[in-house]
PDB file of N, CA and C in Angstrom:
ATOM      1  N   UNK A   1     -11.052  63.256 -72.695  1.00  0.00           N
ATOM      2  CA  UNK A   1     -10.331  64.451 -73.097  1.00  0.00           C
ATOM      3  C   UNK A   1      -9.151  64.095 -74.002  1.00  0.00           C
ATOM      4  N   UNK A   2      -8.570  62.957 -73.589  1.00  0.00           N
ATOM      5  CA  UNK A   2      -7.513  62.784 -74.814  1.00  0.00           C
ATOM      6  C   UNK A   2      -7.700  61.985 -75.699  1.00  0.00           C
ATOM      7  N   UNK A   3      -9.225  61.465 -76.121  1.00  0.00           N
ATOM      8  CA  UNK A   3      -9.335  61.405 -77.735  1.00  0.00           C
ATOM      9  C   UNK A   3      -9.855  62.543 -77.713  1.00  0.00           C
ATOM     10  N   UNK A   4     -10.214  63.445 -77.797  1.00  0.00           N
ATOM     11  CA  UNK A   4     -10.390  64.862 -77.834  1.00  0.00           C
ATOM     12  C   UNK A   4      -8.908  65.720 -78.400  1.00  0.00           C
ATOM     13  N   UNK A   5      -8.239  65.541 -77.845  1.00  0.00           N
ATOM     14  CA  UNK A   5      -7.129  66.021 -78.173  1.00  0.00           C
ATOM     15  C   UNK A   5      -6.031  65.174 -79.321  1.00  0.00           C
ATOM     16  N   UNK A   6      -6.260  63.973 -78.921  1.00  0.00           N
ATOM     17  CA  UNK A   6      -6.075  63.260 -80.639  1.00  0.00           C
ATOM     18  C   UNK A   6      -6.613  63.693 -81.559  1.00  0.00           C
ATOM     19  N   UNK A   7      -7.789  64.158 -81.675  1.00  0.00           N
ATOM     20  CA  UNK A   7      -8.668  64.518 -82.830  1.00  0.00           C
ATOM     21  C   UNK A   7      -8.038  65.459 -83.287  1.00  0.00           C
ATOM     22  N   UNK A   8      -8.039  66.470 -82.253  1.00  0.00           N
ATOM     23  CA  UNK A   8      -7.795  67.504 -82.695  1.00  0.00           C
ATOM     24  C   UNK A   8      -6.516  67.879 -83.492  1.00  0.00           C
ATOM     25  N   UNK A   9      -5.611  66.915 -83.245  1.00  0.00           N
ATOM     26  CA  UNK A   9      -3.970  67.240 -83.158  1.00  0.00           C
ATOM     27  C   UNK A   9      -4.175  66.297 -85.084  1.00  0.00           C
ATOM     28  N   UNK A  10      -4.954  65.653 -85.181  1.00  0.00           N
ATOM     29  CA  UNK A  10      -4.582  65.062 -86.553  1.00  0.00           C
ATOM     30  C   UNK A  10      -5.778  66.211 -87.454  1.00  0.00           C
ATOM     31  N   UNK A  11      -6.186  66.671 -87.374  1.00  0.00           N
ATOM     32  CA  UNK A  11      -6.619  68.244 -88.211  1.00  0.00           C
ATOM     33  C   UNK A  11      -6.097  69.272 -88.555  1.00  0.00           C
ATOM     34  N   UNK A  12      -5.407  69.203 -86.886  1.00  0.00           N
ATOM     35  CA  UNK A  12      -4.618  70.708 -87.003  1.00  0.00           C
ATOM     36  C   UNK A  12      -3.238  70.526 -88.365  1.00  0.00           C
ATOM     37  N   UNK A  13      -2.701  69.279 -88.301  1.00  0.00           N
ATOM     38  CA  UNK A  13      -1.816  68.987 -89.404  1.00  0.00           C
ATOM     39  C   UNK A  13      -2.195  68.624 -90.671  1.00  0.00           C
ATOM     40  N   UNK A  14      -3.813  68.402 -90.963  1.00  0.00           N
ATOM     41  CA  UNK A  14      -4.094  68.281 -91.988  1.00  0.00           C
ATOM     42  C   UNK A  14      -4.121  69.798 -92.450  1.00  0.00           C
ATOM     43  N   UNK A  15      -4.701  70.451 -91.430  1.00  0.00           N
ATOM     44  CA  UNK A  15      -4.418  71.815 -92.273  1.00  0.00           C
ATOM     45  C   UNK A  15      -3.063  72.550 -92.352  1.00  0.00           C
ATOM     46  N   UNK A  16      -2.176  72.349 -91.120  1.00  0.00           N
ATOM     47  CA  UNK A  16      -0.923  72.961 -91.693  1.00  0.00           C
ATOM     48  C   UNK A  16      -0.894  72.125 -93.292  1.00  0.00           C
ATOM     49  N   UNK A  17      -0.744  71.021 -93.366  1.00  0.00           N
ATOM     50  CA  UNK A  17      -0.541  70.384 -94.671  1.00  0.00           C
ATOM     51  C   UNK A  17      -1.185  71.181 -95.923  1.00  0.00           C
ATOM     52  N   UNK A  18      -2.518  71.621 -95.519  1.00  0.00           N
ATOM     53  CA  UNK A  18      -3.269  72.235 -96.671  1.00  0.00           C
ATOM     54  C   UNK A  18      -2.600  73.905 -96.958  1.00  0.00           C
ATOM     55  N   UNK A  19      -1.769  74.662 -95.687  1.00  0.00           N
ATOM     56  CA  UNK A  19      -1.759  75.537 -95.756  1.00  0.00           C
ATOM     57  C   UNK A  19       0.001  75.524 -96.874  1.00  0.00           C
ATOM     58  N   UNK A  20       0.837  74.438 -95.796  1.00  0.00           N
ATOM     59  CA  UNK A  20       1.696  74.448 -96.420  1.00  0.00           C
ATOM     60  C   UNK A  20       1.795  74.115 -98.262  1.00  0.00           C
ATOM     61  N   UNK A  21       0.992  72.729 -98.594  1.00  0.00           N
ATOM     62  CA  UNK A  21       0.857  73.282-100.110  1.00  0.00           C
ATOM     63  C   UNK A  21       0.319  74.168-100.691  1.00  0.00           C
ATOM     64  N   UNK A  22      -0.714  74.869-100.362  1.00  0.00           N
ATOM     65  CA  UNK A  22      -1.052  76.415-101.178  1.00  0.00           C
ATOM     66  C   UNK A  22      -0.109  77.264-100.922  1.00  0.00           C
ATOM     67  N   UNK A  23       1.102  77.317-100.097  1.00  0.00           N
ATOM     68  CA  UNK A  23       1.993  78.360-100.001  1.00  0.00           C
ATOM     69  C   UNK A  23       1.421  79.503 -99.175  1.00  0.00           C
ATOM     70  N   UNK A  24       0.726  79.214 -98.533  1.00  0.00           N
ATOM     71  CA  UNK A  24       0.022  80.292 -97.851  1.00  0.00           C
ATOM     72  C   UNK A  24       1.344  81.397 -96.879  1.00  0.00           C
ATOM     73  N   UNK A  25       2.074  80.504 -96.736  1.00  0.00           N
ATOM     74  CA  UNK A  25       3.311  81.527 -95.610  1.00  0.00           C
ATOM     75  C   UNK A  25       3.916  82.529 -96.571  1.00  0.00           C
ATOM     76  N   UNK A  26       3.921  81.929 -97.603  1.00  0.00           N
ATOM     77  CA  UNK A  26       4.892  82.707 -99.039  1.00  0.00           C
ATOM     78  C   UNK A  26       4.088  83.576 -99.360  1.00  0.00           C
ATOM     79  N   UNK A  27       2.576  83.582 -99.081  1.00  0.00           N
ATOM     80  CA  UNK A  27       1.889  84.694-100.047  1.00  0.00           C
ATOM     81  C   UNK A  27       1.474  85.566 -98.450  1.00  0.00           C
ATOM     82  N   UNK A  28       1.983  85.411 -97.394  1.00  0.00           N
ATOM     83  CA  UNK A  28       1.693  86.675 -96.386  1.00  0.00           C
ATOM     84  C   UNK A  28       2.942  87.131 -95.768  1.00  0.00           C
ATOM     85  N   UNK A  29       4.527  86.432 -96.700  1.00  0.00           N
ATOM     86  CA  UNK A  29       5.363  87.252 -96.391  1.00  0.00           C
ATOM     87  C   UNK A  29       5.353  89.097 -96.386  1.00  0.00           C
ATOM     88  N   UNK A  30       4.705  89.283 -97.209  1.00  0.00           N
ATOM     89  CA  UNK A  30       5.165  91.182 -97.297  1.00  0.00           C
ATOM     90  C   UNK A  30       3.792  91.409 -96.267  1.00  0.00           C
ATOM     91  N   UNK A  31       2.868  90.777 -95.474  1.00  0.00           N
ATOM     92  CA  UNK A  31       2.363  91.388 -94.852  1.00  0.00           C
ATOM     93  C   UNK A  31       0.486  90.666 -94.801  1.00  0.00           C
ATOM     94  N   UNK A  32      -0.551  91.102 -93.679  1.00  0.00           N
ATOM     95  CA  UNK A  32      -1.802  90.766 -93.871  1.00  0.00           C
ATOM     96  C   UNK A  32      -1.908  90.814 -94.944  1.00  0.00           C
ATOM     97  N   UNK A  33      -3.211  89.666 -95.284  1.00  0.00           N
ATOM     98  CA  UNK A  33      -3.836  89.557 -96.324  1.00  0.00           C
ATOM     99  C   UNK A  33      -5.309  89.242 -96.517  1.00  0.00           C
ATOM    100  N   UNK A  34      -6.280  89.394 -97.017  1.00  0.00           N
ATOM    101  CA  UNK A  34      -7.580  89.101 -96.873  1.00  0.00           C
ATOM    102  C   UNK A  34      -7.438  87.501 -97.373  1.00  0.00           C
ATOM    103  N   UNK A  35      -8.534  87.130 -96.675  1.00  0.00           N
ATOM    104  CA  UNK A  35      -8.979  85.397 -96.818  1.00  0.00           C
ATOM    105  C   UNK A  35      -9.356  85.707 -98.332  1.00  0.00           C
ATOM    106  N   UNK A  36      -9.764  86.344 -98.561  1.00  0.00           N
ATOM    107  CA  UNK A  36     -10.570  86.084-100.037  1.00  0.00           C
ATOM    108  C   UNK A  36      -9.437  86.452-101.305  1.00  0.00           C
ATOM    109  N   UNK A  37      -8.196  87.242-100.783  1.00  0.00           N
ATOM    110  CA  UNK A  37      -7.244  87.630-101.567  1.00  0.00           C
ATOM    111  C   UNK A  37      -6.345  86.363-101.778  1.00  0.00           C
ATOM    112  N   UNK A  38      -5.828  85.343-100.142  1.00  0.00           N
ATOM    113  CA  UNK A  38      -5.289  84.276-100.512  1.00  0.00           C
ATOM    114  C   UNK A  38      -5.853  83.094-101.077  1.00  0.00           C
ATOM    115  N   UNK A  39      -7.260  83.201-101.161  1.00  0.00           N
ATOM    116  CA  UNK A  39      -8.394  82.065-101.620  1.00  0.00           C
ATOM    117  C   UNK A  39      -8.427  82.321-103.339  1.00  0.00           C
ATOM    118  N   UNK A  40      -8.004  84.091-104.149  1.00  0.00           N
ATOM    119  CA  UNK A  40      -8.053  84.361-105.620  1.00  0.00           C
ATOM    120  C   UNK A  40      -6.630  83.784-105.966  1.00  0.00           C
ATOM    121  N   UNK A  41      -5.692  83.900-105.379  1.00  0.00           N
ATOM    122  CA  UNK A  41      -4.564  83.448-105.323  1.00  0.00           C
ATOM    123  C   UNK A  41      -3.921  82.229-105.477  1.00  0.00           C
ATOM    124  N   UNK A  42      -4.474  81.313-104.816  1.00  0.00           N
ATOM    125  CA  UNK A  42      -4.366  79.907-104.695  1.00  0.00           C
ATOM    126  C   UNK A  42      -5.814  79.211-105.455  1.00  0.00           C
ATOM    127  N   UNK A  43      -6.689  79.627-105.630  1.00  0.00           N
ATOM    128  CA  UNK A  43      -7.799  79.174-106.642  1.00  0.00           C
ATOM    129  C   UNK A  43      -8.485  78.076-105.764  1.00  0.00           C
ATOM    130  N   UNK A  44      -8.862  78.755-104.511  1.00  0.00           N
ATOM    131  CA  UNK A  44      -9.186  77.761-103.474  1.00  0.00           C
ATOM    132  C   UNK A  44     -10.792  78.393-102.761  1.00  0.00           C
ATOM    133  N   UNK A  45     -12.090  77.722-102.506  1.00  0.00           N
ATOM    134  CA  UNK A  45     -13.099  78.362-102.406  1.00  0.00           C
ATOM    135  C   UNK A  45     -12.754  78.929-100.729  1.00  0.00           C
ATOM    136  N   UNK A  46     -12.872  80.399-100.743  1.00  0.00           N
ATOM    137  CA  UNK A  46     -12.491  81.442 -99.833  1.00  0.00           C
ATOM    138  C   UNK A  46     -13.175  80.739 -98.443  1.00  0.00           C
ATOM    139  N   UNK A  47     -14.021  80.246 -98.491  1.00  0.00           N
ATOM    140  CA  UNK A  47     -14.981  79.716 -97.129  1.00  0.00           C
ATOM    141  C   UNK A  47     -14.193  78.876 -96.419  1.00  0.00           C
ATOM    142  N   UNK A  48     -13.870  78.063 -97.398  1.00  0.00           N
ATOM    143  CA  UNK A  48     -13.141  76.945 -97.193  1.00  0.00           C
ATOM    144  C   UNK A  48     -11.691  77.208 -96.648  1.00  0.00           C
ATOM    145  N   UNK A  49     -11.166  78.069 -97.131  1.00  0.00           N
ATOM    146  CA  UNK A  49      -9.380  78.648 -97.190  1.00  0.00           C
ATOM    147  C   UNK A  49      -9.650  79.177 -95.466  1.00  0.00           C
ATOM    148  N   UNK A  50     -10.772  80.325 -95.283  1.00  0.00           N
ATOM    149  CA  UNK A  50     -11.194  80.493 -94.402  1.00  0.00           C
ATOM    150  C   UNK A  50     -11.081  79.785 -92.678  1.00  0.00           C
ATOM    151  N   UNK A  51     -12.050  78.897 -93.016  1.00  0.00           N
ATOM    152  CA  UNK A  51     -12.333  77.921 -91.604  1.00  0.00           C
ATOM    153  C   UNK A  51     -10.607  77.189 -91.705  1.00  0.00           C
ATOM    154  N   UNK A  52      -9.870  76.932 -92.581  1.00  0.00           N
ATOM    155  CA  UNK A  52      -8.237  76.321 -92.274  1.00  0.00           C
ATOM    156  C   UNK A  52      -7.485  77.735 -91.652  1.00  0.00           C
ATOM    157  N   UNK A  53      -7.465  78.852 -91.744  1.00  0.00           N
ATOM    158  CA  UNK A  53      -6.712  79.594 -91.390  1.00  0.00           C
ATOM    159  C   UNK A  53      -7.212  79.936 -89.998  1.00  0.00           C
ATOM    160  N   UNK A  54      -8.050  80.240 -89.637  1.00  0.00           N
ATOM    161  CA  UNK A  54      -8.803  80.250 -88.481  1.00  0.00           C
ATOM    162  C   UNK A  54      -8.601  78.854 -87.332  1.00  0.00           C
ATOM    163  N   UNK A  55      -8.699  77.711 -87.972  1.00  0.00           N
ATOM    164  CA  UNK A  55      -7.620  76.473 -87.270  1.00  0.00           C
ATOM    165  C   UNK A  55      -6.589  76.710 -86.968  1.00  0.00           C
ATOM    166  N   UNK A  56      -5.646  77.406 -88.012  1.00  0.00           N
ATOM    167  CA  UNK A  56      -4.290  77.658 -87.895  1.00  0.00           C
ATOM    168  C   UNK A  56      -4.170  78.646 -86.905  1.00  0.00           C
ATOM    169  N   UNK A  57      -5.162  79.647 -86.680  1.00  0.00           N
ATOM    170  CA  UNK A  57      -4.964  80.960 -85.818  1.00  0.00           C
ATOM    171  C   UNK A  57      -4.866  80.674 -84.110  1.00  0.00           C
ATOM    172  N   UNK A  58      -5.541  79.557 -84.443  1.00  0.00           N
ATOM    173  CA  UNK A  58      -6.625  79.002 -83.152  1.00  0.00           C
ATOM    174  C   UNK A  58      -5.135  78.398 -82.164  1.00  0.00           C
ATOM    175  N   UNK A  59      -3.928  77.908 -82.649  1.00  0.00           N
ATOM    176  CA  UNK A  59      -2.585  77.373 -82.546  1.00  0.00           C
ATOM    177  C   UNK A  59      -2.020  77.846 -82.640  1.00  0.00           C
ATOM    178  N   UNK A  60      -1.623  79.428 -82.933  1.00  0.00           N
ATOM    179  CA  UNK A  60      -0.393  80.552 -83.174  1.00  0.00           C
ATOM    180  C   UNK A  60      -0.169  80.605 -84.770  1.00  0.00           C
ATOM    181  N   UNK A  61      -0.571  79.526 -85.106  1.00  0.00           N
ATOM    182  CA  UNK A  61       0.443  79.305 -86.415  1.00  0.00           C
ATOM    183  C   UNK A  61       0.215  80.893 -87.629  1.00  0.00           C
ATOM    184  N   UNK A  62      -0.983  80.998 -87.466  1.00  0.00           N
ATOM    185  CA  UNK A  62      -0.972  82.513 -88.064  1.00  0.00           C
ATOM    186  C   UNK A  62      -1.773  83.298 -87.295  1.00  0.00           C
ATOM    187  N   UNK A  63      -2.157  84.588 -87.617  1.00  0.00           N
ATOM    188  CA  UNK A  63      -3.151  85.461 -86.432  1.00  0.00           C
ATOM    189  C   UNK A  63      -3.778  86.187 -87.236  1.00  0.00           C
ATOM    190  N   UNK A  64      -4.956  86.229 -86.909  1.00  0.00           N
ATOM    191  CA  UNK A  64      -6.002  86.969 -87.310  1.00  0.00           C
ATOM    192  C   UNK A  64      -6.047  88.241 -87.292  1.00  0.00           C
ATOM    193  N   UNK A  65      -5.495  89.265 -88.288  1.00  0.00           N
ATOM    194  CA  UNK A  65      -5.384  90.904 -87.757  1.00  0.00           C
ATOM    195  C   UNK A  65      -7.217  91.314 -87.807  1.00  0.00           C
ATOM    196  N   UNK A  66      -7.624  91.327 -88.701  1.00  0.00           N
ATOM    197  CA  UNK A  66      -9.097  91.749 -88.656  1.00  0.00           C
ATOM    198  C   UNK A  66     -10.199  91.042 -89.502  1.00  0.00           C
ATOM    199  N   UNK A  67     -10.915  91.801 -89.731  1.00  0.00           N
ATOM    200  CA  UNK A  67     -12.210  90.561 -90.612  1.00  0.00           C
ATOM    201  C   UNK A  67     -11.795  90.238 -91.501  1.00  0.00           C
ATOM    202  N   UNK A  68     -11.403  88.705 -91.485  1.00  0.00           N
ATOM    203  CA  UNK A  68     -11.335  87.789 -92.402  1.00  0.00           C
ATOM    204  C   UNK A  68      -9.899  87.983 -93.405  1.00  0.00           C
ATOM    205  N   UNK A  69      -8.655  88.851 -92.519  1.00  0.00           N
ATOM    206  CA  UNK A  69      -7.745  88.984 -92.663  1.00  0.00           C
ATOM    207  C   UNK A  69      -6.407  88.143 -91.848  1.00  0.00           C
ATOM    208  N   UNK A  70      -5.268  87.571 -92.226  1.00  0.00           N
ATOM    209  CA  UNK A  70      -4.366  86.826 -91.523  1.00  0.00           C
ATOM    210  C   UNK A  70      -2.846  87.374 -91.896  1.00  0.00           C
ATOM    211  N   UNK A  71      -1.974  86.995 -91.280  1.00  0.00           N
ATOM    212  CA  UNK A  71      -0.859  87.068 -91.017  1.00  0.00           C
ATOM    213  C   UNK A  71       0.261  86.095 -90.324  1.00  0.00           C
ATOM    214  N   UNK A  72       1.685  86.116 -90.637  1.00  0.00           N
ATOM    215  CA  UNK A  72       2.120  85.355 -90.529  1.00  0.00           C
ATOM    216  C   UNK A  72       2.764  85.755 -88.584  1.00  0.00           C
ATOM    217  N   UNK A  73       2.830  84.859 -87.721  1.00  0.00           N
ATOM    218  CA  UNK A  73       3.558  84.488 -86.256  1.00  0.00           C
ATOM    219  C   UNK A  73       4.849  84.691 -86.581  1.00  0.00           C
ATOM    220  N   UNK A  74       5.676  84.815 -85.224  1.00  0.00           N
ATOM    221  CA  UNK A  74       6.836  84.334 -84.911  1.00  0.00           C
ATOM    222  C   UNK A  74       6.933  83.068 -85.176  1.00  0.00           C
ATOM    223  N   UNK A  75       5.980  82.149 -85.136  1.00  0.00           N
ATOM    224  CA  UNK A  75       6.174  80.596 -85.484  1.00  0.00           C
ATOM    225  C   UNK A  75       6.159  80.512 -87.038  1.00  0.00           C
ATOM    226  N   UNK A  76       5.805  81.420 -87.774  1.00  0.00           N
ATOM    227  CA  UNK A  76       5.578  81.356 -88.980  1.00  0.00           C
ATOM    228  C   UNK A  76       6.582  82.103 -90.461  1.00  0.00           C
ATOM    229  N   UNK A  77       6.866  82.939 -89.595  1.00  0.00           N
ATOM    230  CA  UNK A  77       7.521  84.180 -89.763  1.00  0.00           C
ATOM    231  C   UNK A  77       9.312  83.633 -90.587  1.00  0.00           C
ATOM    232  N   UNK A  78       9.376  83.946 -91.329  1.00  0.00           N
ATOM    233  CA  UNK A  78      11.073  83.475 -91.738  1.00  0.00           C
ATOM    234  C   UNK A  78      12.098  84.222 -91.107  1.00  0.00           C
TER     235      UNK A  78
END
């Protein structure tokens, strides 16, 4: 269980890492946003932008309001 949880813990920061350089917190300040709106945005293939935000959701770090839509946490939140 705890290489299990090693694993997991060096992903979860590869994707904060991925989220933090696309600016992803900056582009859901005013509010939800569709995966495919922050994927035209950042010029990033939506599938892909996708399965990282859904990591991120999976940890608080953002939350999933509805299909294939996200938002920023209290952990996230400025």
């Amino acid at each position: 269980m705890m290489l299990v949880q090693m694993g997991s813990g060096y992903w979860i920061w590869q994707c904060i890492y991925v989220a933090a350089k696309l600016g992803i917190a900056d582009l859901l300040k005013n509010g939800s946003q569709s995966c495919d709106a922050l994927a035209k945005a950042t010029n990033i293939h939506s599938i892909s932008l996708y399965r990282v935000l859904r990591a991120l959701a999976s940890v608080g770090i953002f939350v999933k309001t509805k299909s294939r839509c996200f938002d920023l946490t209290l952990l996230t939140h400025p």
